[in-house]
PDB file of N, CA and C in Angstrom:
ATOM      1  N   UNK A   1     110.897  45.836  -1.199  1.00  0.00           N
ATOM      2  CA  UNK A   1     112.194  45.197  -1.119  1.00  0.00           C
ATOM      3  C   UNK A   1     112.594  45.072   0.344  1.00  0.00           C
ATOM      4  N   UNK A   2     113.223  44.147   0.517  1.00  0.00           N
ATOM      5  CA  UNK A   2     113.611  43.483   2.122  1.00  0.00           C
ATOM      6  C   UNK A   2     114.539  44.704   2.766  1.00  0.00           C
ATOM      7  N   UNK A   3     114.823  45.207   3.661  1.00  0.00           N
ATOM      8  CA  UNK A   3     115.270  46.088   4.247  1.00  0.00           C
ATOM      9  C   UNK A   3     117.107  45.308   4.238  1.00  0.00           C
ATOM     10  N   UNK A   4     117.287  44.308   4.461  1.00  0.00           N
ATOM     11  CA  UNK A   4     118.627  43.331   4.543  1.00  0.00           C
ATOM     12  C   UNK A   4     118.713  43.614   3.381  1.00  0.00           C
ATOM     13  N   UNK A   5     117.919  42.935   2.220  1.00  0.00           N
ATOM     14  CA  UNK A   5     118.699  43.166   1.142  1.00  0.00           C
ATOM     15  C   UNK A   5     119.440  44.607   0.757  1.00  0.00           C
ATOM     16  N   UNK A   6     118.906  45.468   0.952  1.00  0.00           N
ATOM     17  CA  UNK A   6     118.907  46.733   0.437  1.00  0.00           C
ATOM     18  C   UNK A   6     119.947  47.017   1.171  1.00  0.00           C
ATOM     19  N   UNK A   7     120.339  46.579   2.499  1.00  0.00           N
ATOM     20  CA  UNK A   7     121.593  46.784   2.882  1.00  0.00           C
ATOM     21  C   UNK A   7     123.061  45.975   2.834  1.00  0.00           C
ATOM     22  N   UNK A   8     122.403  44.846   1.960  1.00  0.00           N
ATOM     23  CA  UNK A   8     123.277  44.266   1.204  1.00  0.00           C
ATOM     24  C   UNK A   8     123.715  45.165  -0.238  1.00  0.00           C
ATOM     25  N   UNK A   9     123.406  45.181  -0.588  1.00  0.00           N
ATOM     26  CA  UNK A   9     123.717  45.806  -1.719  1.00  0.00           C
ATOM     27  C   UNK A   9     124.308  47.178  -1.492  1.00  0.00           C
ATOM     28  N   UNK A  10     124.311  47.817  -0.500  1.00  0.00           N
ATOM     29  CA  UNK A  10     125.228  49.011  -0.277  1.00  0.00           C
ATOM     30  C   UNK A  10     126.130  48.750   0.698  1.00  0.00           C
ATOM     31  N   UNK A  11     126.518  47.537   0.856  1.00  0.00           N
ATOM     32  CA  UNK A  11     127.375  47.244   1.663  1.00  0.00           C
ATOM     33  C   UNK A  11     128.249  46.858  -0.020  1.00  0.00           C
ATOM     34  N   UNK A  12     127.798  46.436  -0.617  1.00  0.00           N
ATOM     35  CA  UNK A  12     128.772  46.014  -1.491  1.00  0.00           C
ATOM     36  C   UNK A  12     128.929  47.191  -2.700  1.00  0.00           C
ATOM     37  N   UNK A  13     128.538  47.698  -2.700  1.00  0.00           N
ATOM     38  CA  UNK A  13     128.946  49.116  -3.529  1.00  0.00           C
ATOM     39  C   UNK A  13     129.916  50.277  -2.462  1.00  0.00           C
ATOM     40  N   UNK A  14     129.651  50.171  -0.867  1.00  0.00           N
ATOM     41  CA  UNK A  14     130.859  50.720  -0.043  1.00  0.00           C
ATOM     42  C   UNK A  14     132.028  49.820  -0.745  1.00  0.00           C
ATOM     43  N   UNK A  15     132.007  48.712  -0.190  1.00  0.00           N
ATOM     44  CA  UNK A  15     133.558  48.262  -0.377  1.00  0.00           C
ATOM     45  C   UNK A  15     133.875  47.784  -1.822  1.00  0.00           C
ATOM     46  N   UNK A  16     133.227  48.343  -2.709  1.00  0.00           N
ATOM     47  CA  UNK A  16     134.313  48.141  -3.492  1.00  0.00           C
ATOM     48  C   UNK A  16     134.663  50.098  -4.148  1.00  0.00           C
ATOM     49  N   UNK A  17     134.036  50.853  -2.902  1.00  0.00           N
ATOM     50  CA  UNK A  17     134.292  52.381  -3.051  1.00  0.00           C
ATOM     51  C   UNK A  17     135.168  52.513  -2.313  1.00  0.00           C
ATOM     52  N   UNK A  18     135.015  52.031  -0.586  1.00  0.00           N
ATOM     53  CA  UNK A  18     136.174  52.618   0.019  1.00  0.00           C
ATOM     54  C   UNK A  18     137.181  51.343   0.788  1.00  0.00           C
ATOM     55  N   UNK A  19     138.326  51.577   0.881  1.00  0.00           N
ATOM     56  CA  UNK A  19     138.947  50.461   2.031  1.00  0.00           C
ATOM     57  C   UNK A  19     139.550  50.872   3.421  1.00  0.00           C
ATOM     58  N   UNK A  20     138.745  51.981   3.849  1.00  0.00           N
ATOM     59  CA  UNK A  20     138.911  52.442   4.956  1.00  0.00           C
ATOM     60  C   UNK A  20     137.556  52.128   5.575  1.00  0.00           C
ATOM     61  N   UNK A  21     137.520  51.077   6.848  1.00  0.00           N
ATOM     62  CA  UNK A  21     136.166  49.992   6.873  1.00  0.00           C
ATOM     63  C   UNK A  21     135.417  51.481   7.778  1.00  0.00           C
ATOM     64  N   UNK A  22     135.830  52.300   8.197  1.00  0.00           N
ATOM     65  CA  UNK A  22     134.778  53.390   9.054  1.00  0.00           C
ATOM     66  C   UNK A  22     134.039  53.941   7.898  1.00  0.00           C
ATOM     67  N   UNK A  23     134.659  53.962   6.492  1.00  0.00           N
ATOM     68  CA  UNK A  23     133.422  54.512   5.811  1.00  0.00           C
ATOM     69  C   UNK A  23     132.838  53.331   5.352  1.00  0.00           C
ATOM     70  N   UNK A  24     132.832  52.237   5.799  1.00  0.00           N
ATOM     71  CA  UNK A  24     131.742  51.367   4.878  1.00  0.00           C
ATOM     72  C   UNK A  24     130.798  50.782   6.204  1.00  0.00           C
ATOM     73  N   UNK A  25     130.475  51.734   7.482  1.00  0.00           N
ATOM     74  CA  UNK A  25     129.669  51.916   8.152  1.00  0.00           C
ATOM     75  C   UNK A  25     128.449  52.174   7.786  1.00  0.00           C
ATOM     76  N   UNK A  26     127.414  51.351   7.807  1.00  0.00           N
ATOM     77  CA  UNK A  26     125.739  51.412   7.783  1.00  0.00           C
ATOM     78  C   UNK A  26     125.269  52.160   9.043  1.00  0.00           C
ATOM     79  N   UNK A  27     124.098  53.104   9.042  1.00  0.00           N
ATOM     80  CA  UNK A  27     123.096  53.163  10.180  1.00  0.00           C
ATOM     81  C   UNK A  27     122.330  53.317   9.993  1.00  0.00           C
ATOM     82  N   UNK A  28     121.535  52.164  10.419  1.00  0.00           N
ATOM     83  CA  UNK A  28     119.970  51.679   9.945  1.00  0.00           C
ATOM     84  C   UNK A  28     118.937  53.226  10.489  1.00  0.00           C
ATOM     85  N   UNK A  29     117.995  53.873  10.327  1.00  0.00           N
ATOM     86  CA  UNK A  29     116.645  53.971  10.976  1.00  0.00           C
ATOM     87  C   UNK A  29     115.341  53.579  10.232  1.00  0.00           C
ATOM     88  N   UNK A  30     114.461  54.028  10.988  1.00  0.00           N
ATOM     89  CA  UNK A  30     113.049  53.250  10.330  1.00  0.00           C
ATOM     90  C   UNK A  30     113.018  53.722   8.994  1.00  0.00           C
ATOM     91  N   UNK A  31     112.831  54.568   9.002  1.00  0.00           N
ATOM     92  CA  UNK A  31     112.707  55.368   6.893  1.00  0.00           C
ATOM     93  C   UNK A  31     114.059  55.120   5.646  1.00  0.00           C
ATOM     94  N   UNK A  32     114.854  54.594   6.615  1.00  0.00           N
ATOM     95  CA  UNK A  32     115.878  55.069   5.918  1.00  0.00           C
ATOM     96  C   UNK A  32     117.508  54.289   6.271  1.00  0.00           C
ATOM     97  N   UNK A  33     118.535  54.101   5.681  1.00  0.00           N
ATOM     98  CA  UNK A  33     119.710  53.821   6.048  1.00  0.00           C
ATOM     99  C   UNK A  33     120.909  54.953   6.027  1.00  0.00           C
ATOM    100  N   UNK A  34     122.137  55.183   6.692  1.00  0.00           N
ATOM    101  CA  UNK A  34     122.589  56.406   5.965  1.00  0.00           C
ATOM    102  C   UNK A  34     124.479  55.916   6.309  1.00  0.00           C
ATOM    103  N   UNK A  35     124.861  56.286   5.482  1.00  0.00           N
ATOM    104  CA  UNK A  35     126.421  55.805   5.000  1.00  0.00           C
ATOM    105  C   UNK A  35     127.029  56.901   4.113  1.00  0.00           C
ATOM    106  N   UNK A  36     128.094  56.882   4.200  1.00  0.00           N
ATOM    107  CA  UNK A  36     129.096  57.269   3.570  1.00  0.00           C
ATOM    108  C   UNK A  36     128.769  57.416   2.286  1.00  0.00           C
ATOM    109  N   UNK A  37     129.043  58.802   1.558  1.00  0.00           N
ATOM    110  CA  UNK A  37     128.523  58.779   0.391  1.00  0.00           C
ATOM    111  C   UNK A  37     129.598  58.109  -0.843  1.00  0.00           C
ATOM    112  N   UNK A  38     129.015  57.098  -1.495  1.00  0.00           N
ATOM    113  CA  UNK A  38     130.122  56.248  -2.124  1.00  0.00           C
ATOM    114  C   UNK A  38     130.462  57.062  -3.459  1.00  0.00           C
ATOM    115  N   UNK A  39     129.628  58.341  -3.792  1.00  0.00           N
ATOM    116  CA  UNK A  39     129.550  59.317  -4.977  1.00  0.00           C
ATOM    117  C   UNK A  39     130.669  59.985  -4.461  1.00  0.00           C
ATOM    118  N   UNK A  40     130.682  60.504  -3.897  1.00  0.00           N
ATOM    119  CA  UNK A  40     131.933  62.061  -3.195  1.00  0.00           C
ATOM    120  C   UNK A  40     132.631  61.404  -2.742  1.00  0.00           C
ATOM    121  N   UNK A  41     132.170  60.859  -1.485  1.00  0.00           N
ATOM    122  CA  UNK A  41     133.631  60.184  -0.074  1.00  0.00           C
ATOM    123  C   UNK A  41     133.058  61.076   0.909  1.00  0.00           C
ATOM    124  N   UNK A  42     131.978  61.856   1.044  1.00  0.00           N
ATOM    125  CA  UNK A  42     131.742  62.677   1.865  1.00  0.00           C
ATOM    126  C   UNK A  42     132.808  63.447   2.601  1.00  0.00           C
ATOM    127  N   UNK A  43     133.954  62.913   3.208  1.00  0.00           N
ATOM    128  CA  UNK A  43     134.894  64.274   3.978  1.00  0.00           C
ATOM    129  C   UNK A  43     135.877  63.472   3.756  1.00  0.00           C
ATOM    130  N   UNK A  44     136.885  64.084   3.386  1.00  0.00           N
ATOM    131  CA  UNK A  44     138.435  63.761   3.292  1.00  0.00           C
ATOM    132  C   UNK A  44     139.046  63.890   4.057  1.00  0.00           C
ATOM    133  N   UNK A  45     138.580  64.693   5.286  1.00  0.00           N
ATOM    134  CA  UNK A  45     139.132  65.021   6.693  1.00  0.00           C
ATOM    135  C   UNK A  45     138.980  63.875   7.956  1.00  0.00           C
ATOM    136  N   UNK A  46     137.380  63.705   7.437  1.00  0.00           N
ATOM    137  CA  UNK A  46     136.673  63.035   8.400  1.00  0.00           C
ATOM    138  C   UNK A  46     135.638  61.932   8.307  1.00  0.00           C
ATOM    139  N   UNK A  47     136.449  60.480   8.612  1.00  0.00           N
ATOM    140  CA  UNK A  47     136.035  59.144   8.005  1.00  0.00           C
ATOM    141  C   UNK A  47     134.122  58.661   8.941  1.00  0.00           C
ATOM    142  N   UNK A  48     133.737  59.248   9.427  1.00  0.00           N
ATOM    143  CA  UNK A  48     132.589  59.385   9.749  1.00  0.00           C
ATOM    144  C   UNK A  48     131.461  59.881   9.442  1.00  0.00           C
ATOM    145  N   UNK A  49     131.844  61.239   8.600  1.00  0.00           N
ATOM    146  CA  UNK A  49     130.553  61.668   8.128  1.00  0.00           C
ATOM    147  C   UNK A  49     129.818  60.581   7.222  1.00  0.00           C
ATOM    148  N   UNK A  50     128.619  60.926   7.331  1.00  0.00           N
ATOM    149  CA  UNK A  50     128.050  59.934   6.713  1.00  0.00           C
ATOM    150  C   UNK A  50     126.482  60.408   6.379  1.00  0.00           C
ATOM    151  N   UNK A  51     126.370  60.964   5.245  1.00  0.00           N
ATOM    152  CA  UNK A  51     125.804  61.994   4.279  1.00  0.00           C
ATOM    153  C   UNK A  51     125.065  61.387   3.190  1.00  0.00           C
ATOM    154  N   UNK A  52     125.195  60.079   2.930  1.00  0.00           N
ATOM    155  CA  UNK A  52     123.946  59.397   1.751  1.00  0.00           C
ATOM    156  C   UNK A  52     122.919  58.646   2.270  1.00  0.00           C
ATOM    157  N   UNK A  53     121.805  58.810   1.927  1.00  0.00           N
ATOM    158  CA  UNK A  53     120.766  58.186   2.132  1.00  0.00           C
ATOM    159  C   UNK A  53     120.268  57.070   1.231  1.00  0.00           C
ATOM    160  N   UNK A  54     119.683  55.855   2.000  1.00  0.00           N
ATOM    161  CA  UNK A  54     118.373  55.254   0.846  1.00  0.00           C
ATOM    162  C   UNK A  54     117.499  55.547   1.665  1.00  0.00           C
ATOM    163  N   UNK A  55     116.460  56.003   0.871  1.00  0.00           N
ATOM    164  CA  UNK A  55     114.904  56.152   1.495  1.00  0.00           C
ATOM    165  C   UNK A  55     113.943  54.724   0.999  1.00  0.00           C
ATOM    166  N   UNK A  56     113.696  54.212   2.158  1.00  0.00           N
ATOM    167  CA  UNK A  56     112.952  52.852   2.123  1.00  0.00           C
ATOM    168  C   UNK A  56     111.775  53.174   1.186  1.00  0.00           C
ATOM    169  N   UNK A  57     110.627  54.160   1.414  1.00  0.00           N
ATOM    170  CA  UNK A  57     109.508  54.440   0.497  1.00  0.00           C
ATOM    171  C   UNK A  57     109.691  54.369  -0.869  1.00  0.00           C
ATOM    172  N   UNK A  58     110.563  55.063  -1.229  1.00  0.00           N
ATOM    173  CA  UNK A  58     111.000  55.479  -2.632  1.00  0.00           C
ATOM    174  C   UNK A  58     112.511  55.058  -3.279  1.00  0.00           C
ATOM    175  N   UNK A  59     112.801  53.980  -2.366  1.00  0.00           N
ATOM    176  CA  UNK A  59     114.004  53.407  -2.842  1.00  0.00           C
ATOM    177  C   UNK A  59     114.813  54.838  -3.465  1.00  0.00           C
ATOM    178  N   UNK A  60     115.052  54.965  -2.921  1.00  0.00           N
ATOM    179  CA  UNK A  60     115.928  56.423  -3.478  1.00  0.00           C
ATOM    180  C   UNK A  60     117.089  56.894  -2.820  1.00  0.00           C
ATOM    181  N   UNK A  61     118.171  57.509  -3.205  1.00  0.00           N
ATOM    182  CA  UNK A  61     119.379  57.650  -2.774  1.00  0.00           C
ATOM    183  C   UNK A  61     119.362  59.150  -2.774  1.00  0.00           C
ATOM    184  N   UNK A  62     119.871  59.779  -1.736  1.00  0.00           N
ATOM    185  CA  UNK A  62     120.337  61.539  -1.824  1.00  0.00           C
ATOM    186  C   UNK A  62     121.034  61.613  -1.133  1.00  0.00           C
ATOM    187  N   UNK A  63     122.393  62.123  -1.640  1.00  0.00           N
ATOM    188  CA  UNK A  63     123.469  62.603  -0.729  1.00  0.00           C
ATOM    189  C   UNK A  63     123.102  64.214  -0.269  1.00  0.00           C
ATOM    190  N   UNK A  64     123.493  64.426   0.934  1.00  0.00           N
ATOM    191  CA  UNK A  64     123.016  65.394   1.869  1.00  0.00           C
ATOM    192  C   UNK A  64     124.399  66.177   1.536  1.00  0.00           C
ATOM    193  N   UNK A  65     125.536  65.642   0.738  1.00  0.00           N
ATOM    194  CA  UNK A  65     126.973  66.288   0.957  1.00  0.00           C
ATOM    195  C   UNK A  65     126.913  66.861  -0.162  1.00  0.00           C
ATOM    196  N   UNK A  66     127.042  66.304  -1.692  1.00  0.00           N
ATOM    197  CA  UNK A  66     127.274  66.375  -2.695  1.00  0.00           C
ATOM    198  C   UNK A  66     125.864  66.557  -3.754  1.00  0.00           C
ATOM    199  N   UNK A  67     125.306  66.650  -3.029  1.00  0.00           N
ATOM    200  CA  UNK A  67     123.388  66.384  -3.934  1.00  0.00           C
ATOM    201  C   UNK A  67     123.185  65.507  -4.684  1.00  0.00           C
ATOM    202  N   UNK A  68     124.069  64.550  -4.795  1.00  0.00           N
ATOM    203  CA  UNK A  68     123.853  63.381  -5.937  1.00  0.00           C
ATOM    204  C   UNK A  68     122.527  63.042  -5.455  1.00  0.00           C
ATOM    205  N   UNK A  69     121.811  62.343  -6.738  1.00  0.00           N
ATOM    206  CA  UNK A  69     120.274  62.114  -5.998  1.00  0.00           C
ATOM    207  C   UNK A  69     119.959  60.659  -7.770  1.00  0.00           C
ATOM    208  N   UNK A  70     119.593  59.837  -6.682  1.00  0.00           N
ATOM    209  CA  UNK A  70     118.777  58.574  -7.958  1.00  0.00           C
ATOM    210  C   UNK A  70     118.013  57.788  -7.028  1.00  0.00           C
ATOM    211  N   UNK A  71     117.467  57.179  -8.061  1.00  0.00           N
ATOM    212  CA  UNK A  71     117.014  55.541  -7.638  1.00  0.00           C
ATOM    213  C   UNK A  71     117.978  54.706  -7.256  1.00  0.00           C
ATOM    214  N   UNK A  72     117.625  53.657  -6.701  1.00  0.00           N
ATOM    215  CA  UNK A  72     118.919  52.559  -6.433  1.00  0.00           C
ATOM    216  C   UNK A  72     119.219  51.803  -7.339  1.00  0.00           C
ATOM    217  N   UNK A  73     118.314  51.266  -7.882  1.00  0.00           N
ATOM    218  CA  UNK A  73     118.777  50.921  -9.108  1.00  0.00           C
ATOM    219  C   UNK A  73     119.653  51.489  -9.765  1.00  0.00           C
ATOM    220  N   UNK A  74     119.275  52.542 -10.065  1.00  0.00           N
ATOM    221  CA  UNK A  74     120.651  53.644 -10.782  1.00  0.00           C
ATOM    222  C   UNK A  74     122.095  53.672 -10.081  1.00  0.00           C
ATOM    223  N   UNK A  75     121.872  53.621  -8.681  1.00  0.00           N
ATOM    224  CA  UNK A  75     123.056  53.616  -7.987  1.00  0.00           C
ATOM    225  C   UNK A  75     123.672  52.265  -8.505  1.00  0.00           C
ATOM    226  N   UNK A  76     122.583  51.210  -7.947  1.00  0.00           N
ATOM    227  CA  UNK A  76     123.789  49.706  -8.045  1.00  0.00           C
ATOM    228  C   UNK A  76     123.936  49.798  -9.531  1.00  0.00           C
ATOM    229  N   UNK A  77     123.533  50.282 -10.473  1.00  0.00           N
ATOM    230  CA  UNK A  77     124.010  49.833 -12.174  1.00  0.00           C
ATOM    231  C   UNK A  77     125.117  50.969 -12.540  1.00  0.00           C
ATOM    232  N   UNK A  78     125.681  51.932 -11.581  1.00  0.00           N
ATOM    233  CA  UNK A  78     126.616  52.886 -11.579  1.00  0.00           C
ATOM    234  C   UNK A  78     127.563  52.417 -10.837  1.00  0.00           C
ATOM    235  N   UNK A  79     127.722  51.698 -10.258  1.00  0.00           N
ATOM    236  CA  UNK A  79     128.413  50.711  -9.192  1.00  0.00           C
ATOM    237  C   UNK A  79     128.526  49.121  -9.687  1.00  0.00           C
ATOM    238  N   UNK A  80     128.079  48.944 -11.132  1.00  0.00           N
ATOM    239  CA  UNK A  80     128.367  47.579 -11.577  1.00  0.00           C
ATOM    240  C   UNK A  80     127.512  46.516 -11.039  1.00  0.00           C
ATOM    241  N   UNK A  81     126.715  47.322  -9.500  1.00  0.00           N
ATOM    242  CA  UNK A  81     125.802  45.879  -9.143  1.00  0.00           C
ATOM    243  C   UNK A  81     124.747  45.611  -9.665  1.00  0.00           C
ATOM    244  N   UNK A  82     124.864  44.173  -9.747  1.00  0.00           N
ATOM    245  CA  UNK A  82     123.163  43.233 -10.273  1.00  0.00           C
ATOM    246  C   UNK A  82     122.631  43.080  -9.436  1.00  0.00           C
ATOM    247  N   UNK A  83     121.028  43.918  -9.458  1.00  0.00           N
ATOM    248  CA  UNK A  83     119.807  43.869  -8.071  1.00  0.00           C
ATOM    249  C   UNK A  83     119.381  42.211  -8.650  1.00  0.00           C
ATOM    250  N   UNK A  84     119.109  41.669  -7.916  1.00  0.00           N
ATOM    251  CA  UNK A  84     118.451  39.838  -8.081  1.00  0.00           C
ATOM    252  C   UNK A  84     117.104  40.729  -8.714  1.00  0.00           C
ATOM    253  N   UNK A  85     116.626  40.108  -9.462  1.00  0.00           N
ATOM    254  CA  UNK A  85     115.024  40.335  -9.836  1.00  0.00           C
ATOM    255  C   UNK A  85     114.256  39.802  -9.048  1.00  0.00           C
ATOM    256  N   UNK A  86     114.107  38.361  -8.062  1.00  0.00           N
ATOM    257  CA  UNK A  86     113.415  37.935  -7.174  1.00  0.00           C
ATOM    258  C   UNK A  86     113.081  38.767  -6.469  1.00  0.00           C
ATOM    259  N   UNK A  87     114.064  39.557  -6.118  1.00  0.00           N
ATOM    260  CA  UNK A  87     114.438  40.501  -4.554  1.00  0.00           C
ATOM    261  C   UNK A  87     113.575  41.888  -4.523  1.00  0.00           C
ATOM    262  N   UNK A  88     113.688  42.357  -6.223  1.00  0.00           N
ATOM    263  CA  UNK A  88     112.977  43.521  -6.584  1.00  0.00           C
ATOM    264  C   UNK A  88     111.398  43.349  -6.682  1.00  0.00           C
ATOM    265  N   UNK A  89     110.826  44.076  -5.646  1.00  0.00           N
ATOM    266  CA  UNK A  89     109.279  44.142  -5.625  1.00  0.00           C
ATOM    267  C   UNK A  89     109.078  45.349  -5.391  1.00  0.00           C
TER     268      UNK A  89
END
């Protein structure tokens, strides 16, 4: 799966989690993206932490805050989103 897409799609499961735009902050690295956990909220104190993962290999989500842990799929169909089937390889 395209690395854009995949950050499309958690761009749109942030905002329709938070409307405070510092948590619907992405940061890309090579393995991985990491954001705001849209499961918890990661800190109620502090609009920066940013504690969920997708892991590019294994398309997989783990919050580092709360331990929530899935596939993405699971995430976007817990979040109401439709993955395109084109997109999914």
């Amino acid at each position: 799966m395209d690395i854009s897409y995949i950050k499309t799609l958690t761009e749109t499961i942030l905002a329709k989690t938070f409307k405070d735009p510092n948590r619907r902050n992405i940061v890309t690295y090579d393995n991985r993206i990491n954001f705001c956990c849209p499961v918890c909220g990661d800190s109620a104190r502090t609009a920066s932490k940013k504690r969920g993962n997708i892991f590019f290999d294994k398309l997989f989500f783990k919050c580092f805050n709360c331990g929530h842990q899935s596939s993405l799929n699971k995430l976007c169909k817990q979040f109401s989103i439709v993955i395109d089937p084109k997109k999914w390889k």
